[in-house]
N, C-alpha and C. Protein backbone atom coordinates (compact mmCIF):
# COMPACT_ATOMS: atom_id res chain seq x y z
N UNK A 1 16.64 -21.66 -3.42
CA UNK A 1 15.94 -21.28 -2.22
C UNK A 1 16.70 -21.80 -1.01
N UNK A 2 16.45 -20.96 0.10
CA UNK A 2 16.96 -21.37 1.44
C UNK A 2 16.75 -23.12 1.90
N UNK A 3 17.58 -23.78 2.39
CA UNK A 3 16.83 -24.96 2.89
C UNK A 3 16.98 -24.82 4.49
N UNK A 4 16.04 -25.24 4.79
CA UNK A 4 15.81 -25.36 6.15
C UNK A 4 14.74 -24.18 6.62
N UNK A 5 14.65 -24.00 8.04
CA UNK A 5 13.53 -22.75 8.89
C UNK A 5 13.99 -21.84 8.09
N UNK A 6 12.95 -20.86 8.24
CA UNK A 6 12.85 -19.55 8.49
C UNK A 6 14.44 -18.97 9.45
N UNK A 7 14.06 -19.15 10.68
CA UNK A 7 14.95 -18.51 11.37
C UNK A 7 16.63 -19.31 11.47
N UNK A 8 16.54 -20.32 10.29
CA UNK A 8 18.01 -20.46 9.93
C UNK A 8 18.60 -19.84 8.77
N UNK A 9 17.83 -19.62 8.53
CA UNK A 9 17.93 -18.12 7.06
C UNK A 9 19.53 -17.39 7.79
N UNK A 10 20.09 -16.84 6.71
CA UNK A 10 21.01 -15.74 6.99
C UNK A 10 20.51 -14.72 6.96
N UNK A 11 20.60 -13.67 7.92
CA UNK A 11 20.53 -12.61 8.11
C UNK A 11 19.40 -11.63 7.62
N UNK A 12 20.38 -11.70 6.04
CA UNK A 12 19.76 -10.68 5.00
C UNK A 12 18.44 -11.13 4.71
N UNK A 13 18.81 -12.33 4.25
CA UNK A 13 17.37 -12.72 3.86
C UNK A 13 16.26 -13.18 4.86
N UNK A 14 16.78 -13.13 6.44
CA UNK A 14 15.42 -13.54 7.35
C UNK A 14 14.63 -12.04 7.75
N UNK A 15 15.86 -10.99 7.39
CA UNK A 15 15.54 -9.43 7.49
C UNK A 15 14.22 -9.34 6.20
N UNK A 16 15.22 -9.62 4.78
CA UNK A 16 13.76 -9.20 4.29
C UNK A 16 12.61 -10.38 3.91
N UNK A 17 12.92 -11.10 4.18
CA UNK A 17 11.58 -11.91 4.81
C UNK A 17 10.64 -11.56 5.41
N UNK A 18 10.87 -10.96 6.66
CA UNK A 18 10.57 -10.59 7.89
C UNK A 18 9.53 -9.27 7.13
N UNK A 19 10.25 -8.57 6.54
CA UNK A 19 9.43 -7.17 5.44
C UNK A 19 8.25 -7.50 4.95
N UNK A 20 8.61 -8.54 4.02
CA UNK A 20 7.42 -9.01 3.31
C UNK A 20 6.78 -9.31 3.81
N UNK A 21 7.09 -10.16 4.90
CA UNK A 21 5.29 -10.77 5.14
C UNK A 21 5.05 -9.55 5.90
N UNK A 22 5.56 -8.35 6.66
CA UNK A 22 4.50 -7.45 7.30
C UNK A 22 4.02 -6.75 6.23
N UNK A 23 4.79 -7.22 5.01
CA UNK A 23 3.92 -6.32 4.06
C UNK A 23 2.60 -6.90 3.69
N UNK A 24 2.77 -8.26 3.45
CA UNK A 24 1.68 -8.99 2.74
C UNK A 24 0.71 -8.99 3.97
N UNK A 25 0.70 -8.92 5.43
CA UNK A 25 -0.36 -9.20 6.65
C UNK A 25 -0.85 -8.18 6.11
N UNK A 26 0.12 -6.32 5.99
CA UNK A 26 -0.73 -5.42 6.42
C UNK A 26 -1.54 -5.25 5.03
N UNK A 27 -1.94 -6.13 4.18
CA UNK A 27 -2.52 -5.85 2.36
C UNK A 27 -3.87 -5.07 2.86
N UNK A 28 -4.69 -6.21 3.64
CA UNK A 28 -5.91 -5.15 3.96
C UNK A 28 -6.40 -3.96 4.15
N UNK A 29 -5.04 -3.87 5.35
CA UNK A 29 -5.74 -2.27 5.99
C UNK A 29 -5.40 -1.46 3.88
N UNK A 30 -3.88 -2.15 3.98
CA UNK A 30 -3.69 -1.01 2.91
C UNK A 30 -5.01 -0.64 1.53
N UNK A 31 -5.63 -1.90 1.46
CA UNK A 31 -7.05 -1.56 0.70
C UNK A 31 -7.68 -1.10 1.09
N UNK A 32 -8.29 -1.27 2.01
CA UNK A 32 -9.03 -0.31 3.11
C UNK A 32 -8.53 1.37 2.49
N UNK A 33 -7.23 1.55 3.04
CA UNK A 33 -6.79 3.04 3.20
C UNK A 33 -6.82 3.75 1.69
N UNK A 34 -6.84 2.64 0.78
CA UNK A 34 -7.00 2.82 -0.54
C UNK A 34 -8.74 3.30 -1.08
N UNK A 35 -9.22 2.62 -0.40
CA UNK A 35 -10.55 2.84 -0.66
C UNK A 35 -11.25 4.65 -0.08
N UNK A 36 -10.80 4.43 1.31
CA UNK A 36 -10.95 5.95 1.85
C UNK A 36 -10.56 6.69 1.11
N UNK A 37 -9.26 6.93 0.71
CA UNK A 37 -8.21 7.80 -0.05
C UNK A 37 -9.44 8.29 -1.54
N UNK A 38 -9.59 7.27 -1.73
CA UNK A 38 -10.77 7.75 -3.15
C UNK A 38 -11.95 8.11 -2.83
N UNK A 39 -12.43 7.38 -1.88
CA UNK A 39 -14.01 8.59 -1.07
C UNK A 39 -13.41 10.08 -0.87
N UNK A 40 -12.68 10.31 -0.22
CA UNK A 40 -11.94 11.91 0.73
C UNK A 40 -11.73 12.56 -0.87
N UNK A 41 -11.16 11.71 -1.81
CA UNK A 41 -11.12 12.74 -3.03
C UNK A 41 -11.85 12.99 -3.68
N UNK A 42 -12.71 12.36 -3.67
CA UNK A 42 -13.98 12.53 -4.62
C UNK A 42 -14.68 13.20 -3.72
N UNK A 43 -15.49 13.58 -2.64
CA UNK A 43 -15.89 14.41 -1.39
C UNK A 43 -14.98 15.86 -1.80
N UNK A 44 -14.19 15.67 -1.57
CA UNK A 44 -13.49 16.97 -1.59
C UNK A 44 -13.28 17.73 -3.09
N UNK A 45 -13.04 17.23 -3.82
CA UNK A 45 -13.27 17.82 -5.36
C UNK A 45 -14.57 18.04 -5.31
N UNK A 46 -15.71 17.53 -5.09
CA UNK A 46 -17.02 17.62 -5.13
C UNK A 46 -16.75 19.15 -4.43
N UNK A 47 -16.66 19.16 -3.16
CA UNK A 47 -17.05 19.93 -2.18
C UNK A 47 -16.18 21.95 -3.00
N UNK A 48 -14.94 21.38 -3.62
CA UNK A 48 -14.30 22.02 -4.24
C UNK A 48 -15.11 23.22 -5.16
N UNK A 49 -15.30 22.30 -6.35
CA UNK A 49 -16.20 22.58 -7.32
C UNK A 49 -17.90 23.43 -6.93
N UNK A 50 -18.38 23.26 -6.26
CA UNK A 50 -19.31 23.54 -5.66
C UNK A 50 -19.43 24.76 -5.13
N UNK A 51 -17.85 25.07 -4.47
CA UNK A 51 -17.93 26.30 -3.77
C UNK A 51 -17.11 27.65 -4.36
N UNK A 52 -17.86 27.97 -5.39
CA UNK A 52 -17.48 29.34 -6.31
C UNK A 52 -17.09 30.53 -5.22
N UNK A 53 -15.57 30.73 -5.36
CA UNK A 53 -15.17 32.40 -4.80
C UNK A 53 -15.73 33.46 -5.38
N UNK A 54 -16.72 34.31 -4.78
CA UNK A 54 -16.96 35.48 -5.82
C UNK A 54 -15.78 36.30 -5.61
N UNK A 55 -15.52 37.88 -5.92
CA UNK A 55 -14.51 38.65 -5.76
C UNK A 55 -13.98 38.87 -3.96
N UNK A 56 -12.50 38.82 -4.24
CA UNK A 56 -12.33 38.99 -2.90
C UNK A 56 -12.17 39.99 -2.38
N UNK A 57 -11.71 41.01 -2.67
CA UNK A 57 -11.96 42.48 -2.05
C UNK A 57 -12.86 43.44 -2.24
N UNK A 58 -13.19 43.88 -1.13
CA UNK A 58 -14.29 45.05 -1.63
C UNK A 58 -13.45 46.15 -1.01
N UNK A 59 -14.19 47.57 -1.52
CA UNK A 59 -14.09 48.85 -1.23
C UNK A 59 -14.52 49.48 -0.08
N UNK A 60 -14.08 50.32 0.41
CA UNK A 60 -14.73 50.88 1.78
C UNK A 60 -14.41 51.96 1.42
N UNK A 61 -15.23 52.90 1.35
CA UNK A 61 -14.63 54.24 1.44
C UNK A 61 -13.78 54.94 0.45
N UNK A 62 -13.63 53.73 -0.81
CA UNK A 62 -13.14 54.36 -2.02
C UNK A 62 -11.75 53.64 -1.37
N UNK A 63 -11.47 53.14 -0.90
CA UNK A 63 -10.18 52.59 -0.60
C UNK A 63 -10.53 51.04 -0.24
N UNK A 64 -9.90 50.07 -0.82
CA UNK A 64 -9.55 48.41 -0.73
C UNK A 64 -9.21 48.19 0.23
N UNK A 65 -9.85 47.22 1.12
CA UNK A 65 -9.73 46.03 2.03
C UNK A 65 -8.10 45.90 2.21
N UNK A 66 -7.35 45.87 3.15
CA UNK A 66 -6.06 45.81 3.20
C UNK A 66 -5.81 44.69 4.18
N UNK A 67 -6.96 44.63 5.21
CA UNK A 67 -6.43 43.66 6.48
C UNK A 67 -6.94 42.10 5.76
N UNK A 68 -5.74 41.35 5.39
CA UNK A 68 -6.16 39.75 4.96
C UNK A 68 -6.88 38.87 5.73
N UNK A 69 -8.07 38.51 5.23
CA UNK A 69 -8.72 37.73 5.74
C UNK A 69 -9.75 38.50 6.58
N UNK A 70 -10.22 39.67 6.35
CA UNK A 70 -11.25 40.37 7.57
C UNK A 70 -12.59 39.96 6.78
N UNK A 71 -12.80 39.94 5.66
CA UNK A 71 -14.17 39.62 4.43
C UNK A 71 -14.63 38.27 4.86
N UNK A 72 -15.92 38.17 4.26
CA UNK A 72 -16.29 36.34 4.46
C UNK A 72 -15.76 35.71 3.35
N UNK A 73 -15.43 36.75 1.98
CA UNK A 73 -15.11 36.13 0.85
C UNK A 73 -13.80 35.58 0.78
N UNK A 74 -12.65 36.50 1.46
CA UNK A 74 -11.29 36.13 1.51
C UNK A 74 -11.31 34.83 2.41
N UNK A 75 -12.00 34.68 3.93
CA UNK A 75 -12.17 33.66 4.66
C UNK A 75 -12.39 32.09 3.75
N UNK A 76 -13.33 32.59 3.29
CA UNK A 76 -13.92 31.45 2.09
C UNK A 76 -13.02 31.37 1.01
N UNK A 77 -11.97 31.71 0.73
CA UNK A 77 -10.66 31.81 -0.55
C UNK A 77 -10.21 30.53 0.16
N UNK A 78 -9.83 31.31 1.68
CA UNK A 78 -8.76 30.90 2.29
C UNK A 78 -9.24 29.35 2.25
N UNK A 79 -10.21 28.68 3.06
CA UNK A 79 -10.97 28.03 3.02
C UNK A 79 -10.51 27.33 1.96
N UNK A 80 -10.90 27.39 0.82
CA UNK A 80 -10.43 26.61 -0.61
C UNK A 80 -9.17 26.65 -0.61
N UNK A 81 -8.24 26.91 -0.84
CA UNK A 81 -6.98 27.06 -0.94
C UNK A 81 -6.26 26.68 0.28
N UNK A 82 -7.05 25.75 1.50
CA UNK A 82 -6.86 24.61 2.14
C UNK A 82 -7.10 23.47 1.56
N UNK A 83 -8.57 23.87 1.61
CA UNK A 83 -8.83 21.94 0.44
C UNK A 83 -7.85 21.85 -0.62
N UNK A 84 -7.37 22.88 -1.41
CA UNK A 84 -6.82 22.05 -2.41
C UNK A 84 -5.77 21.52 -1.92
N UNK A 85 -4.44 22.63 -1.04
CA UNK A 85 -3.64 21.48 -0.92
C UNK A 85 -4.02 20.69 -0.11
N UNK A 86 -4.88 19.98 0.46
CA UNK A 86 -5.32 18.87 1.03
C UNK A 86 -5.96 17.84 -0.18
N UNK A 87 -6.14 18.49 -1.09
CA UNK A 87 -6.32 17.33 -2.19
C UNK A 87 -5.46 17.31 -2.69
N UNK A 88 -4.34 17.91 -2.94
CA UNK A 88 -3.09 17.70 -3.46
C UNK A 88 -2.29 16.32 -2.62
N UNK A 89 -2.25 16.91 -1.18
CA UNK A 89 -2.25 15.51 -0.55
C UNK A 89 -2.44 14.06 -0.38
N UNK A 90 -3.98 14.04 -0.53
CA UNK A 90 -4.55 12.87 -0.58
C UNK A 90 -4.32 12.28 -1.64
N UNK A 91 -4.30 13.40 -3.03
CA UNK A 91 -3.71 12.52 -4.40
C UNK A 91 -2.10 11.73 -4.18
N UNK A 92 -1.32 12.45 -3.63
CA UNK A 92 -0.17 12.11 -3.54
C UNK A 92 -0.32 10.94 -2.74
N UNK A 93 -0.75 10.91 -1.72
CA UNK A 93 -1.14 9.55 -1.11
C UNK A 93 -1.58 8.67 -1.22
N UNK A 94 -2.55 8.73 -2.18
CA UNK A 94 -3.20 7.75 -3.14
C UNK A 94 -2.70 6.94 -4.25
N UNK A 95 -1.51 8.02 -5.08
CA UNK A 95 -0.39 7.26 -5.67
C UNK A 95 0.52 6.32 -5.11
N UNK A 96 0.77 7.03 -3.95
CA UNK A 96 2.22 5.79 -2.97
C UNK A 96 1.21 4.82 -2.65
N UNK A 97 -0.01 4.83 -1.98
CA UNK A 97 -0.48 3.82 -1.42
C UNK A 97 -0.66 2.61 -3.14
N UNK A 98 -1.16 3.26 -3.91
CA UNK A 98 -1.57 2.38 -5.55
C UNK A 98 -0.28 2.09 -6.01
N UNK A 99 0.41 2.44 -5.90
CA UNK A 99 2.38 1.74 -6.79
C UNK A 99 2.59 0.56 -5.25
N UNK A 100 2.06 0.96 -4.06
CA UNK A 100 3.06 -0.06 -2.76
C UNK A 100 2.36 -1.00 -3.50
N UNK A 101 1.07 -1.21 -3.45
CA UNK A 101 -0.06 -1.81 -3.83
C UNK A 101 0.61 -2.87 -5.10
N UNK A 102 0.48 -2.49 -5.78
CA UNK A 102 0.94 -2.49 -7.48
C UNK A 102 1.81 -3.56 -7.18
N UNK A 103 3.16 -2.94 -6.71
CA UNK A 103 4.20 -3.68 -6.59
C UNK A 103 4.17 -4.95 -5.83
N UNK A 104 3.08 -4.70 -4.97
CA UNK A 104 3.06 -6.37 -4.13
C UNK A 104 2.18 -7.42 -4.66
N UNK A 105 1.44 -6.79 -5.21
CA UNK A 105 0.58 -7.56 -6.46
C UNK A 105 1.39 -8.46 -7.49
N UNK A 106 2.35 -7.21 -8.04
CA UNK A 106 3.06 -8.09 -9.28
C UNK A 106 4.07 -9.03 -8.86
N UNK A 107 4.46 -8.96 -7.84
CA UNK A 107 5.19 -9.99 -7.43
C UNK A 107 4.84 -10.97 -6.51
N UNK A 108 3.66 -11.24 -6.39
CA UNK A 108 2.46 -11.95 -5.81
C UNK A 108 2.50 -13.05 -7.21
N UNK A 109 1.85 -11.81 -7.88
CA UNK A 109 1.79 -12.53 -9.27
C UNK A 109 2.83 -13.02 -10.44
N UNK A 110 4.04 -13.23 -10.20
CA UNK A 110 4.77 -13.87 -10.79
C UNK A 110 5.80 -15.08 -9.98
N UNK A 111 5.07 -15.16 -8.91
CA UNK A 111 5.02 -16.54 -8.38
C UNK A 111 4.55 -17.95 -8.94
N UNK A 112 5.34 -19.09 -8.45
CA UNK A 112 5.08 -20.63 -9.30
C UNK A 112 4.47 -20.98 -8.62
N UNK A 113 3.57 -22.12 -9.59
CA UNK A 113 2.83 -22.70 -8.74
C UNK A 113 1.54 -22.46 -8.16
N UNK A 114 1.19 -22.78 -7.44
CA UNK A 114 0.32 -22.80 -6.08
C UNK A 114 0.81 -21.59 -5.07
N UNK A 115 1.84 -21.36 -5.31
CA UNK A 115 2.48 -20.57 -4.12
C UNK A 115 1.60 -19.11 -4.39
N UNK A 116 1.60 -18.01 -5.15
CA UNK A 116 0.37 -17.26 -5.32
C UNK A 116 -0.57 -17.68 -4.69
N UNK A 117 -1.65 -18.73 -5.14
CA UNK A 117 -2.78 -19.02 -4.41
C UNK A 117 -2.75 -18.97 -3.21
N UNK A 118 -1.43 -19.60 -2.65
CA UNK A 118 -1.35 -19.73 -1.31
C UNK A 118 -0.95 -18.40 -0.65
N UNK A 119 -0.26 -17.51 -0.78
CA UNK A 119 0.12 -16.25 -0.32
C UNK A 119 -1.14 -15.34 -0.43
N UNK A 120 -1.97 -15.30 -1.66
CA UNK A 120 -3.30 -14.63 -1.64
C UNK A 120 -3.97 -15.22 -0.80
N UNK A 121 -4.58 -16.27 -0.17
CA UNK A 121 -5.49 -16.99 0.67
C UNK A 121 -4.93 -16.67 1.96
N UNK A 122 -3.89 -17.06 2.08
CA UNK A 122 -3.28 -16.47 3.65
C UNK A 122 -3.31 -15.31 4.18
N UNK A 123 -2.44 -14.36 3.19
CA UNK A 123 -2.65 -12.82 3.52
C UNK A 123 -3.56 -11.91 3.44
N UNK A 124 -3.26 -11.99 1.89
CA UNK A 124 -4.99 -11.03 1.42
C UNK A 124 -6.13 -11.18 1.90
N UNK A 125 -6.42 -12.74 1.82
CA UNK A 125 -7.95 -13.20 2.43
C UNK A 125 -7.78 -13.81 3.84
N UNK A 126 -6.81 -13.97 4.88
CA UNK A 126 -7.09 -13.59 6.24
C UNK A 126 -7.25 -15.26 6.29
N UNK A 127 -6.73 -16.14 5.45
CA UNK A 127 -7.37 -17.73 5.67
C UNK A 127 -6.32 -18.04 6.79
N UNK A 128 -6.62 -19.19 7.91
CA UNK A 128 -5.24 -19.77 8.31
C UNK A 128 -4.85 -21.00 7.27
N UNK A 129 -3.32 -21.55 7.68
CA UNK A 129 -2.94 -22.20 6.94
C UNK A 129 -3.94 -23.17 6.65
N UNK A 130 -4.33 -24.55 7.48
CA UNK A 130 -5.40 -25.54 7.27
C UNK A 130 -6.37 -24.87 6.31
N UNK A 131 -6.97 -23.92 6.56
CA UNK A 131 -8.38 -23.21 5.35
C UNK A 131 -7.44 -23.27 4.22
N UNK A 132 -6.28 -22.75 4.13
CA UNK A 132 -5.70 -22.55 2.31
C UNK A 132 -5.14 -23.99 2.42
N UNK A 133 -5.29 -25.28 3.13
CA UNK A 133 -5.13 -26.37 2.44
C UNK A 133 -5.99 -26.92 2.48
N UNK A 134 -7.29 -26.53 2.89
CA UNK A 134 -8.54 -26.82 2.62
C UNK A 134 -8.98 -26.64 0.96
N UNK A 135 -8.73 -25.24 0.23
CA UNK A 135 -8.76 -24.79 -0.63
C UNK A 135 -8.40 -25.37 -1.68
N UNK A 136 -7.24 -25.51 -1.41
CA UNK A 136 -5.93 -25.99 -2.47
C UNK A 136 -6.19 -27.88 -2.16
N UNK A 137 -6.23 -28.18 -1.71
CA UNK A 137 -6.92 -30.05 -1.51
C UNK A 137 -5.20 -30.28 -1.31
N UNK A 138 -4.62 -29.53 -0.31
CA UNK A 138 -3.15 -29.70 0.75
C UNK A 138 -3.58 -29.81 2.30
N UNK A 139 -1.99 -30.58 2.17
CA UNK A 139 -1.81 -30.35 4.03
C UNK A 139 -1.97 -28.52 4.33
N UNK A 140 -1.86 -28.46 6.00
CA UNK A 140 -1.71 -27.28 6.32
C UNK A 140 -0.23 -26.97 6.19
N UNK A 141 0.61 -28.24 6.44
CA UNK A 141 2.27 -28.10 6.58
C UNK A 141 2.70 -28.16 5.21
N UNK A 142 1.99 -28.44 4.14
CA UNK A 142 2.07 -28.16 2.73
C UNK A 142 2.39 -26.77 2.34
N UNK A 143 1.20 -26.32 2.85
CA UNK A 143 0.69 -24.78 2.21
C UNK A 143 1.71 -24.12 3.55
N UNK A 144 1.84 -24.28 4.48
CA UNK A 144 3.47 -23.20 5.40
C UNK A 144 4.51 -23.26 4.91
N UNK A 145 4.94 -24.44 4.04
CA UNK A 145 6.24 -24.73 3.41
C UNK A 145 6.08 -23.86 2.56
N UNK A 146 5.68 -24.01 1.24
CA UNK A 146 5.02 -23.34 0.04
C UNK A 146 5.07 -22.08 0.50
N UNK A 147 4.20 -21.58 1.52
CA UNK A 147 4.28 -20.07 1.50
C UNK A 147 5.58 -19.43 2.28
N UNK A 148 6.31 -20.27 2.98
CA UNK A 148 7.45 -19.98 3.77
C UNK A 148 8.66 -19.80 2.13
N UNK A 149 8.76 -20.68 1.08
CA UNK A 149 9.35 -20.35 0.15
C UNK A 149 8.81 -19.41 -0.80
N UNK A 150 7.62 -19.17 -0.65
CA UNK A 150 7.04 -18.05 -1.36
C UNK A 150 7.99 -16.50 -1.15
N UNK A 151 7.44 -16.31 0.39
CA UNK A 151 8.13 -15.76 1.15
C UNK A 151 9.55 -15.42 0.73
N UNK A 152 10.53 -15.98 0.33
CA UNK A 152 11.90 -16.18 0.53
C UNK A 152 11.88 -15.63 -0.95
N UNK A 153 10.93 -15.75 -1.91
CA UNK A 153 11.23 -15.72 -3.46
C UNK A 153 10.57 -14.31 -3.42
N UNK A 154 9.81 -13.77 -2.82
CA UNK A 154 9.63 -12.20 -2.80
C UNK A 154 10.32 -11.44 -2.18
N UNK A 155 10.91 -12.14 -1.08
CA UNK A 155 12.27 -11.32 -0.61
C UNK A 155 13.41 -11.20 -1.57
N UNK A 156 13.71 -11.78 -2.49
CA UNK A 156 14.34 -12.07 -3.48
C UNK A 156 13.92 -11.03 -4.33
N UNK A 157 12.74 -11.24 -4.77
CA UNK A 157 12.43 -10.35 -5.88
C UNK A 157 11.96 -8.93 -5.56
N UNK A 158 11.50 -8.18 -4.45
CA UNK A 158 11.64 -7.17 -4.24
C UNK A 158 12.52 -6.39 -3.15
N UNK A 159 13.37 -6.77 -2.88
CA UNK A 159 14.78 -6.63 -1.83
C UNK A 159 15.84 -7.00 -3.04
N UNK A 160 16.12 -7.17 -3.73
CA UNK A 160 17.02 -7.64 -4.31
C UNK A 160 17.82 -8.70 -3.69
N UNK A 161 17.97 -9.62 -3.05
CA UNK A 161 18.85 -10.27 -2.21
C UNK A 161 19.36 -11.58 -2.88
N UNK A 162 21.11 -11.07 -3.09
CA UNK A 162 21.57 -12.11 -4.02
C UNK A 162 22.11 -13.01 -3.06
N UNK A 163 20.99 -14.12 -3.06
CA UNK A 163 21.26 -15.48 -2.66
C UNK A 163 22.45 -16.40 -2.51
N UNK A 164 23.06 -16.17 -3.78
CA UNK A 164 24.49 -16.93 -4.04
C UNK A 164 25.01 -16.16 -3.00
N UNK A 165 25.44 -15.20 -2.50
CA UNK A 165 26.71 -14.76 -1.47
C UNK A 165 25.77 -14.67 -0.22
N UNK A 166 24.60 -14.93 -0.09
CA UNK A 166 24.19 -14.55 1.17
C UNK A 166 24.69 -16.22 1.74
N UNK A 167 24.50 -17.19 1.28
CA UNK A 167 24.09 -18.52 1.88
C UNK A 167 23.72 -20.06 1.28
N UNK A 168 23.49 -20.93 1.71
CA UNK A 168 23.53 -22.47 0.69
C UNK A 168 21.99 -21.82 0.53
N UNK A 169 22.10 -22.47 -1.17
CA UNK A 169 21.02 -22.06 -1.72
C UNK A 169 20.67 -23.29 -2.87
N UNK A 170 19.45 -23.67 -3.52
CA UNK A 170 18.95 -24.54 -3.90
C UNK A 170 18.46 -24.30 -5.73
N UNK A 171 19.57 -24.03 -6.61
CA UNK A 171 19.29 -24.13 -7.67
C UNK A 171 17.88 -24.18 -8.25
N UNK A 172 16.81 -23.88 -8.85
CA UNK A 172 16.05 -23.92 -9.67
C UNK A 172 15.81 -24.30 -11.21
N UNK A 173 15.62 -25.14 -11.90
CA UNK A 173 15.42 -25.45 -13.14
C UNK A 173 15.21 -24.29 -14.06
């Protein structure tokens, strides 16, 4: 690991540093947007299902409807065949938002230590430092260290950032 600040970091790694934690601040909204994402689909498949096209053209005169979209039935096609790709959408969105998700989780979770606890309490749950060393029975300058190397080990592990050529770095057991 880096020794020293944050902002004596090299480069690479104060860059993706800098990533992560806007990743780990923004966790909320992203649950949040996760949660909507599955109301809007379930609403809308509902709303889907519900609304049976009967036939879309009729006859006039022994001759078929030619101008698209003049019927209430074609209107109402059309209608559906918005929602879906709009649920096609929201599914797709719902996947990227559940893998960003995913991915910051698992490398949340294969953190040492305390350092997890401490990155979940800070970010996820909105604690300041003192509350997650309230928690944890730490200093507050405990739990900033800890999560400042937390930090540095998820930049690591999802940036790829090979340490040895970036900068002095601190062996691990």
């Amino acid at each position: 690991m880096w020794k020293g600040k944050k902002s004596d970091a090299p480069p690479e790694l104060r860059a993706a540093m800098v990533r992560v934690e806007k990743a780990l601040y923004s966790w909320p909204y992203w649950e949040k947007r996760r949660g909507f994402l599955v109301n809007d689909i379930k609403e809308l498949s509902q709303r889907l299902k519900e609304t049976a096209v009967p036939g879309v053209s009729h006859t006039y005169g022994g001759r078929a409807s030619s101008n698209y979209g003049d019927s209430e039935e074609e209107r109402r096609l059309m209608e559906k065949e918005k929602d879906r790709e709009r649920l096609i959408q929201l599914e797709d969105e719902q996947r990227a938002v559940c893998g960003y998700l995913k991915r910051l989780a698992d490398a949340v979770d294969v953190l040492p230590g305390d350092e997890a606890a401490i990155i979940r309490r800070h970010y996820f749950e909105g604690m300041s430092w003192s509350a997650v060393g309230n928690c944890c029975a730490a200093s507050s300058t405990y739990c900033f260290k800890h999560g400042t190397m937390a930090l540095q080990r998820l930049a690591i592990l999802l940036y790829g950032i090979d340490i040895e050529n970036v900068g002095v770095y601190e062996s691990q057991p």
